[in-house]
Protein backbone atom coordinates (compact mmCIF):
# COMPACT_ATOMS: atom_id res chain seq x y z
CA UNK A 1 -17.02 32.84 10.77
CA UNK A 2 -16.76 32.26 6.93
CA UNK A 3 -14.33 29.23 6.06
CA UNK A 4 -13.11 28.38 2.67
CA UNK A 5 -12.59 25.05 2.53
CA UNK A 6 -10.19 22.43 0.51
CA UNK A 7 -10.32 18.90 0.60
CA UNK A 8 -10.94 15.67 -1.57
CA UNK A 9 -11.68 12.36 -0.15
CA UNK A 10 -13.88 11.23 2.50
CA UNK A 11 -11.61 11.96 5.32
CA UNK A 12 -12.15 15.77 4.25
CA UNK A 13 -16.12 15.19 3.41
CA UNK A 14 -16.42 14.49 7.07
CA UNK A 15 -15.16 17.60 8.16
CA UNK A 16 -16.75 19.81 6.01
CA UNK A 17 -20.01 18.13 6.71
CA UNK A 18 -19.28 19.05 10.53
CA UNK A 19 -18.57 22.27 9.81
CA UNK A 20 -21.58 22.46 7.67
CA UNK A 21 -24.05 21.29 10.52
CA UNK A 22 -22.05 23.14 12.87
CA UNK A 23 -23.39 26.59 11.27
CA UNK A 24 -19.96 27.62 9.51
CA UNK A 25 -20.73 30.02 6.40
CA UNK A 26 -18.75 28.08 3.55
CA UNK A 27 -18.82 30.39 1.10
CA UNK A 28 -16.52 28.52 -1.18
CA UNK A 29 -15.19 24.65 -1.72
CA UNK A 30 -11.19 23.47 -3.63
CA UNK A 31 -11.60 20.10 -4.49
CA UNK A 32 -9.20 18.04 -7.00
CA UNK A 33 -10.46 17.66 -10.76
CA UNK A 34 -12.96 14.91 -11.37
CA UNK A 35 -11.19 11.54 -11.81
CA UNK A 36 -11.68 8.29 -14.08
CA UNK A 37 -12.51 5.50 -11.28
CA UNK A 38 -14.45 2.12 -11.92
CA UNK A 39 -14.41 -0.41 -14.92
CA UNK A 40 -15.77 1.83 -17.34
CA UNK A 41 -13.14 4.90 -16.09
CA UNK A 42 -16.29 7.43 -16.09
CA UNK A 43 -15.63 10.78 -14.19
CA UNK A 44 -16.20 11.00 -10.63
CA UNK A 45 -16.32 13.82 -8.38
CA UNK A 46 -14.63 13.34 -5.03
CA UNK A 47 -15.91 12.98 -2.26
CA UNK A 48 -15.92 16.88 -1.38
CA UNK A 49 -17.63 18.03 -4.26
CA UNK A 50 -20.47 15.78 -3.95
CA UNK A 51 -21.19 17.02 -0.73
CA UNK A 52 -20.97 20.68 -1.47
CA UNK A 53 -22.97 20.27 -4.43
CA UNK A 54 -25.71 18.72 -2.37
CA UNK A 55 -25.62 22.02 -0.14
CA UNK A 56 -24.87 24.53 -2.83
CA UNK A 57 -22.00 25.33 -2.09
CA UNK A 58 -19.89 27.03 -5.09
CA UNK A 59 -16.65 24.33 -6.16
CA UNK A 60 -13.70 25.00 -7.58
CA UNK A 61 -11.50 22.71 -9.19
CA UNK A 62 -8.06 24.15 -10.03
CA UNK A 63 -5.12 21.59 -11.10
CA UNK A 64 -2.63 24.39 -9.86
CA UNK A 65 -2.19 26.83 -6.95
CA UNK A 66 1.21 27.47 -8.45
CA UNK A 67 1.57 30.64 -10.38
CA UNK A 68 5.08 29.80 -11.35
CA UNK A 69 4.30 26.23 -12.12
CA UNK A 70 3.40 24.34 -15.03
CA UNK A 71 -0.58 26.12 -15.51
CA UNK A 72 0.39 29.66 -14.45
CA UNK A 73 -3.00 31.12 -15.80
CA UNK A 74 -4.86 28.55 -14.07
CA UNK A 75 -3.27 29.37 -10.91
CA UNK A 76 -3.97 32.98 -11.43
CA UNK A 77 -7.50 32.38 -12.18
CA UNK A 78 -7.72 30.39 -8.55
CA UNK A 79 -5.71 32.92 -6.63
CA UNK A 80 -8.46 35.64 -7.93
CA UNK A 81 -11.37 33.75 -6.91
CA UNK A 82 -10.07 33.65 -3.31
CA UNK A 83 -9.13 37.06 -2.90
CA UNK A 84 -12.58 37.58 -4.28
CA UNK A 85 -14.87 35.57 -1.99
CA UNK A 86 -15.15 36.81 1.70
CA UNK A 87 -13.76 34.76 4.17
CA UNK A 88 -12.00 34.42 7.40
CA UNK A 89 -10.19 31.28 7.08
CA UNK A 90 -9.23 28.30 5.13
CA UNK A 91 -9.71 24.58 6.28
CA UNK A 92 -7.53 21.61 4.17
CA UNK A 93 -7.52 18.48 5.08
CA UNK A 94 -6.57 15.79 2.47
CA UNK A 95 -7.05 18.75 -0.06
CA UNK A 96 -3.57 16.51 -2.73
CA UNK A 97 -2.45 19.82 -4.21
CA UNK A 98 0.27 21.89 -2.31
CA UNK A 99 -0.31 24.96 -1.01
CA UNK A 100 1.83 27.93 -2.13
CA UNK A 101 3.06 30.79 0.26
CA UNK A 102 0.93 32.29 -2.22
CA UNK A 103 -2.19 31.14 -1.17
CA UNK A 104 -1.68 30.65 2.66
CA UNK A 105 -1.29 34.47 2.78
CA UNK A 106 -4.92 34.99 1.47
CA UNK A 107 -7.45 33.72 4.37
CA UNK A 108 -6.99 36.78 7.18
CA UNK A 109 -6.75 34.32 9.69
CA UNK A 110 -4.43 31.69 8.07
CA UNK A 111 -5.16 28.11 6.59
CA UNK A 112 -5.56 25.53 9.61
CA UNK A 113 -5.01 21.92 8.04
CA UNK A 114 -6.65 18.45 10.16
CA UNK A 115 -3.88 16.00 9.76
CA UNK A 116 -3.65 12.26 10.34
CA UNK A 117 -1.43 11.62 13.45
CA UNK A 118 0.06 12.72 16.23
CA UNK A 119 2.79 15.65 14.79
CA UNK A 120 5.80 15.56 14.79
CA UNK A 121 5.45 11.55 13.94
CA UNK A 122 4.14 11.02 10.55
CA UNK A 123 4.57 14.15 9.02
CA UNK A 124 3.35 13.80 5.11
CA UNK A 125 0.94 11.96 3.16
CA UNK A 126 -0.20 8.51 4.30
CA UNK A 127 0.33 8.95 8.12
CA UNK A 128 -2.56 6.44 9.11
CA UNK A 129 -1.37 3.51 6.72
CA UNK A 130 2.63 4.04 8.37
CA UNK A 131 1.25 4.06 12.19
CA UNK A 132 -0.22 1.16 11.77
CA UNK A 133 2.37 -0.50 9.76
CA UNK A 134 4.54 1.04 12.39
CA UNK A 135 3.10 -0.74 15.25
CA UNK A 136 2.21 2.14 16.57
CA UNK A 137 0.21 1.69 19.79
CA UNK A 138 -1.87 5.19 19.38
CA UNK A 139 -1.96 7.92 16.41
CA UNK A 140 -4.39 10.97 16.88
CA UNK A 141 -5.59 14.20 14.92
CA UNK A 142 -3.61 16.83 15.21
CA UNK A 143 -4.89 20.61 14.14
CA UNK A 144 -1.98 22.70 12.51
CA UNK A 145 -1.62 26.00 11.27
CA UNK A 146 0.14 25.49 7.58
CA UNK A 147 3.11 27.18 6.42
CA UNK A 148 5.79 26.53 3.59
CA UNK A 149 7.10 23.15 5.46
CA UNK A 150 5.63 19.80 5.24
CA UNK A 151 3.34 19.51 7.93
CA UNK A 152 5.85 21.38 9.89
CA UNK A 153 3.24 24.45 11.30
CA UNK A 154 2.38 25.22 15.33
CA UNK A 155 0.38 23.29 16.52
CA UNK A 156 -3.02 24.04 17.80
CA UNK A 157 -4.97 21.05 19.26
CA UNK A 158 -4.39 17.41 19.40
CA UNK A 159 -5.88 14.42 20.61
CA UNK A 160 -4.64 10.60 20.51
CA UNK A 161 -6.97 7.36 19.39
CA UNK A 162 -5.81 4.37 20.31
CA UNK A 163 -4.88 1.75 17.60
CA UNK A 164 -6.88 -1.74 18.37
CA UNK A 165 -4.82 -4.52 17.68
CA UNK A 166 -7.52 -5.56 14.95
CA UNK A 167 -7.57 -1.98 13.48
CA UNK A 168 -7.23 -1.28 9.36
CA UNK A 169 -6.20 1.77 7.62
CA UNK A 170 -10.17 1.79 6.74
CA UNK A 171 -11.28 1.28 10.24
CA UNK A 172 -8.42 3.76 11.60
CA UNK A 173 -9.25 6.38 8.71
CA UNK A 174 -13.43 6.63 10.15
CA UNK A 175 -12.22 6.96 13.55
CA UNK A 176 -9.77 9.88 12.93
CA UNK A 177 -12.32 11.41 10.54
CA UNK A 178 -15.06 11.94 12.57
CA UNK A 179 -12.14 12.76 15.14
CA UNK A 180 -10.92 15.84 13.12
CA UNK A 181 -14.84 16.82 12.08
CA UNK A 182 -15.34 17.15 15.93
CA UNK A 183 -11.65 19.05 16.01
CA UNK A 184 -11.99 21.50 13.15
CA UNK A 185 -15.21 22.74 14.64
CA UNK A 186 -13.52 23.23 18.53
CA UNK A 187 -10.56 25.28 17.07
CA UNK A 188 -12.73 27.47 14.82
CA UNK A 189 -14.95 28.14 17.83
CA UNK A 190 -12.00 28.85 19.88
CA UNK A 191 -9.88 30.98 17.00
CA UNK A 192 -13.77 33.17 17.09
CA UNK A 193 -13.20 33.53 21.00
CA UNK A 194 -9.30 34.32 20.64
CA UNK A 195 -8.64 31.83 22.52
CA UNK A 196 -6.34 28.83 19.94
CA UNK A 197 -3.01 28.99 21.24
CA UNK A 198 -0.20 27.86 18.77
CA UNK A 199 2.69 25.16 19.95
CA UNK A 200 5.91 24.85 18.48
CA UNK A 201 6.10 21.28 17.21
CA UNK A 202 9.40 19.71 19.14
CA UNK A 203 12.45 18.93 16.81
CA UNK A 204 12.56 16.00 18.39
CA UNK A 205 10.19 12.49 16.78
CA UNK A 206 10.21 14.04 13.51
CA UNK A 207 9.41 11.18 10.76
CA UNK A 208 7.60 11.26 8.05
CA UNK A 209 4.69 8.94 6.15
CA UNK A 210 6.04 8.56 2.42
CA UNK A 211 2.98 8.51 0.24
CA UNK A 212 1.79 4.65 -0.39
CA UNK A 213 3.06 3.06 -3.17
CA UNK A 214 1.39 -0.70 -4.84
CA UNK A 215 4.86 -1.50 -5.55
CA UNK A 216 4.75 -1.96 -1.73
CA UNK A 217 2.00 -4.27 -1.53
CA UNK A 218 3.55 -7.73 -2.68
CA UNK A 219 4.21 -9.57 0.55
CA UNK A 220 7.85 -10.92 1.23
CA UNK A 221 7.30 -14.02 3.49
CA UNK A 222 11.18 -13.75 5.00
CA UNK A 223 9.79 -11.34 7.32
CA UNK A 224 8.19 -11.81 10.73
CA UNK A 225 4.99 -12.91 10.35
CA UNK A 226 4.00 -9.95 13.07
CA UNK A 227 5.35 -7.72 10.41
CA UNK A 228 3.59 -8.96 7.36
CA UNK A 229 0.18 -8.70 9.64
CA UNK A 230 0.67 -5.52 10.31
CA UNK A 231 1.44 -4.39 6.67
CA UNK A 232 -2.13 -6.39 5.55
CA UNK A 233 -4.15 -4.19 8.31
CA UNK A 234 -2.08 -1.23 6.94
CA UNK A 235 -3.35 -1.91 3.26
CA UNK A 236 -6.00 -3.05 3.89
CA UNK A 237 -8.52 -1.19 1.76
CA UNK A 238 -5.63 0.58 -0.82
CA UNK A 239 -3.98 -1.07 -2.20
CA UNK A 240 -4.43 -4.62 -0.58
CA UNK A 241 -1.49 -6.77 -0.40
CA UNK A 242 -0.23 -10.01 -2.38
CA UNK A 243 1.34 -13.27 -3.00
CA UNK A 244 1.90 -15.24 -5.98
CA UNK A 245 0.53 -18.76 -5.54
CA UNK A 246 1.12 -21.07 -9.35
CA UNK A 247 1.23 -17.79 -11.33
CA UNK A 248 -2.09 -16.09 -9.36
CA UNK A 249 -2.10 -13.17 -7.56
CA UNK A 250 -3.64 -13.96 -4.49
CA UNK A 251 -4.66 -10.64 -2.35
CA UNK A 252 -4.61 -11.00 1.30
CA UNK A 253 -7.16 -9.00 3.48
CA UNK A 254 -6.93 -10.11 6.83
CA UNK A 255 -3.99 -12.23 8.84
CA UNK A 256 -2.83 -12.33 12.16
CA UNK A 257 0.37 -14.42 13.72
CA UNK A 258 0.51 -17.88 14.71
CA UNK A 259 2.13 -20.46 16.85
CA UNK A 260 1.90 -23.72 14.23
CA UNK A 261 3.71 -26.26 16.26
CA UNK A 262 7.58 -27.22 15.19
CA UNK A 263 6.52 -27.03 11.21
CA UNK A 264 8.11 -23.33 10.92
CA UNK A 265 11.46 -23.77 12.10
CA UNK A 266 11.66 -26.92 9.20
CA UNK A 267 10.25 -24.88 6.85
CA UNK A 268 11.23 -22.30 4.09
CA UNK A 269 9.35 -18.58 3.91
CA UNK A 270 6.38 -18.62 2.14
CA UNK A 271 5.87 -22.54 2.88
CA UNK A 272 2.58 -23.74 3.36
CA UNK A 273 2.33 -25.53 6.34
CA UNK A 274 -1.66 -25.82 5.98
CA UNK A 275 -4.34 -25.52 3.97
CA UNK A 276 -7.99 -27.15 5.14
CA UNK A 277 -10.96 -26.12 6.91
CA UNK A 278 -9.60 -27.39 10.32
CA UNK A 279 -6.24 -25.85 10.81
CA UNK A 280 -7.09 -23.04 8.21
CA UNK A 281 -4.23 -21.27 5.94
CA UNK A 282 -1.07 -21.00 7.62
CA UNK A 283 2.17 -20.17 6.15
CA UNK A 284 5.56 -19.93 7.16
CA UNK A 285 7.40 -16.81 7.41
CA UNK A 286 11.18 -15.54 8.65
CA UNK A 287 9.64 -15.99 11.79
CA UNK A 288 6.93 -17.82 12.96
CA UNK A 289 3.68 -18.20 11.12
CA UNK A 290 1.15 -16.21 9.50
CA UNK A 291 -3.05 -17.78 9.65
CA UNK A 292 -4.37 -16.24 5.85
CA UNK A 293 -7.63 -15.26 6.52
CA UNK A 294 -9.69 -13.93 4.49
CA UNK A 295 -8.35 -13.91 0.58
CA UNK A 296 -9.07 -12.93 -2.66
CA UNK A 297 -8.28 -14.82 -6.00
CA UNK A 298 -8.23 -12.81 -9.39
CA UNK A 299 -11.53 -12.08 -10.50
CA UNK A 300 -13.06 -13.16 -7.47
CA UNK A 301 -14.63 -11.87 -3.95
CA UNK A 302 -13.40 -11.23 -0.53
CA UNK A 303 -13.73 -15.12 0.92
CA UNK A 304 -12.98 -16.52 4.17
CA UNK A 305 -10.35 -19.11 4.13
CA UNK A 306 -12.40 -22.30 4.65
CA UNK A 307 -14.68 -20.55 1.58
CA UNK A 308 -12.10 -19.80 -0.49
CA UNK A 309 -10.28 -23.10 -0.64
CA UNK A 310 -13.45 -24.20 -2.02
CA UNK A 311 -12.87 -22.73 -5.15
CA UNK A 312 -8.91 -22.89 -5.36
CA UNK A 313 -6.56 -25.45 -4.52
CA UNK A 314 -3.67 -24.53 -2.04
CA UNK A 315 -1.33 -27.35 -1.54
CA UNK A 316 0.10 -27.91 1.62
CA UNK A 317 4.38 -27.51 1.08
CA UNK A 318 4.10 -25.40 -1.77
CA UNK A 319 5.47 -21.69 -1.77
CA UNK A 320 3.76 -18.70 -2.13
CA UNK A 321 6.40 -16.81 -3.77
């Protein structure tokens, strides 16, 4: 079976390299434009494209699908080269441009996206990040066949991963990749056979995963401190969240809840009610406590707490604001 195949990041590197090994003819790669990352804001090629290159497989970059968008010959150009190169099928998994109606009625089989949860919850673009912000006690891959809709296409297969109470988006994003790799190559082997059959997704559970935002990741300390450790694990590696500690933006990698004696219910949000290598970090929140630990001050590393109060001075009352 020949598979086009569009991704970007490393989520969809791992499923075109199992559908490499796995004997696929991928005759053709979409992959976003090269990006400005690092300190110097060089070029990089995603994830995607490095991999394809390695295996020579042809890459094409478009910045459009949309022939009555804002590139229209660009488009064009890409809608051409599909028609043009044999194939059976299209793949997308974290592909960032939208498919038009356009497009999905190229591949003579369809386009089958690998998406991020468990559909119908977390329809949309950060659907790991949200389940575990969530609380969600499980999250899972689920294999669609795209149409128009957000994430709204029959469903094909699906299978759950539990979320460990110690899970991050980074953790939760290897396990579901090498989850969909392992997918992806089942359903093609089964669409070969004849034998994929399509669900309706239920109208029922419908929500959807709004794309992250680092407006999102400053830390407001009048929550539950169950809360606030669930959003660090959720952005925990992109964006990382915050606090403001004496006019320092202090990024906070890893937390968990705390009982800290009768200090909390004296105490205002965002108090802290320790800081030394006994007791650790611990700060107040709307309810009960959150234990800091592991931080980052500007300009610095990833520390553990007892490390990192080494080399800044948290004072026990103050407010992280």
């Amino acid at each position: 079976m020949r598979v086009i195949f569009a991704g970007t990041p490393e989520f969809a590197a791992t499923a075109l390299q199992a559908l490499h090994d796995a004997g696929f003819e991928i005759p053709l790669v979409l992959t976003q434009p090269d990006r400005p990352a690092g300190r110097g804001l060089q070029l990089h090629a995603s994830a995607v494209k490095q991999f394809a290159l390695q295996k020579g497989i042809q890459v094409a970059q478009p910045i459009s699908l949309r022939l009555d968008g804002k590139y229209p010959e660009v488009a064009q150009d890409a809608h051409q080269l599909l028609q043009a190169t044999p194939h059976d099928v299209m793949v997308v998994a974290a592909y960032g441009l939208i498919l038009p109606l356009s497009v999905l009625s190229i591949p003579p089989l369809g386009c089958l996206n690998i998406h991020g949860s468990l559909l119908p919850r977390w329809r949309g673009a950060a659907p790991i990040h949200r389940a575990i912000e969530a609380g969600d006690r499980e999250t899972g891959i689920t294999i669609m066949q795209m149409e128009q809709g957000l994430d709204t296409g029959p469903m094909l297969l699906s299978q759950s991963v539990t979320i460990a109470e110690t899970d991050t988006t980074g953790s939760l994003h290897d396990k579901l990749a090498q989850l969909g790799g392992e997918m992806i190559v089942e359903a093609l082997k089964r669409l070969e056979q004849g034998k994929l059959e399509a669900t309706i997704q239920p109208e029922t559970g419908v929500n959807y995963a709004a794309k992250i935002s680092k407006s999102e990741a400053a830390l407001d300390f009048t929550l539950p401190a169950d809360v606030l450790a669930r959003k660090i694990r959720a952005f925990n590696p992109f964006p990382g969240t915050h606090a403001i500690y004496a006019d320092n933006s202090i990024k906070i990698w890893h937390a968990r809840p705390v009982e800290f004696d009768n200090k909390t219910t004296k105490s205002l949000p965002g108090q802290i009610l320790a800081a030394n290598s006994t007791q650790g970090i611990v700060v107040s929140c709307g309810q009960g406590a959150l234990e800091l630990i592991e931080l980052q001050k500007p300009g610095g590393k990833r520390l553990a707490a007892a490390d990192f109060l080494q080399g800044f001075n948290l004072i026990e009352g103050d407010l992280f604001s």
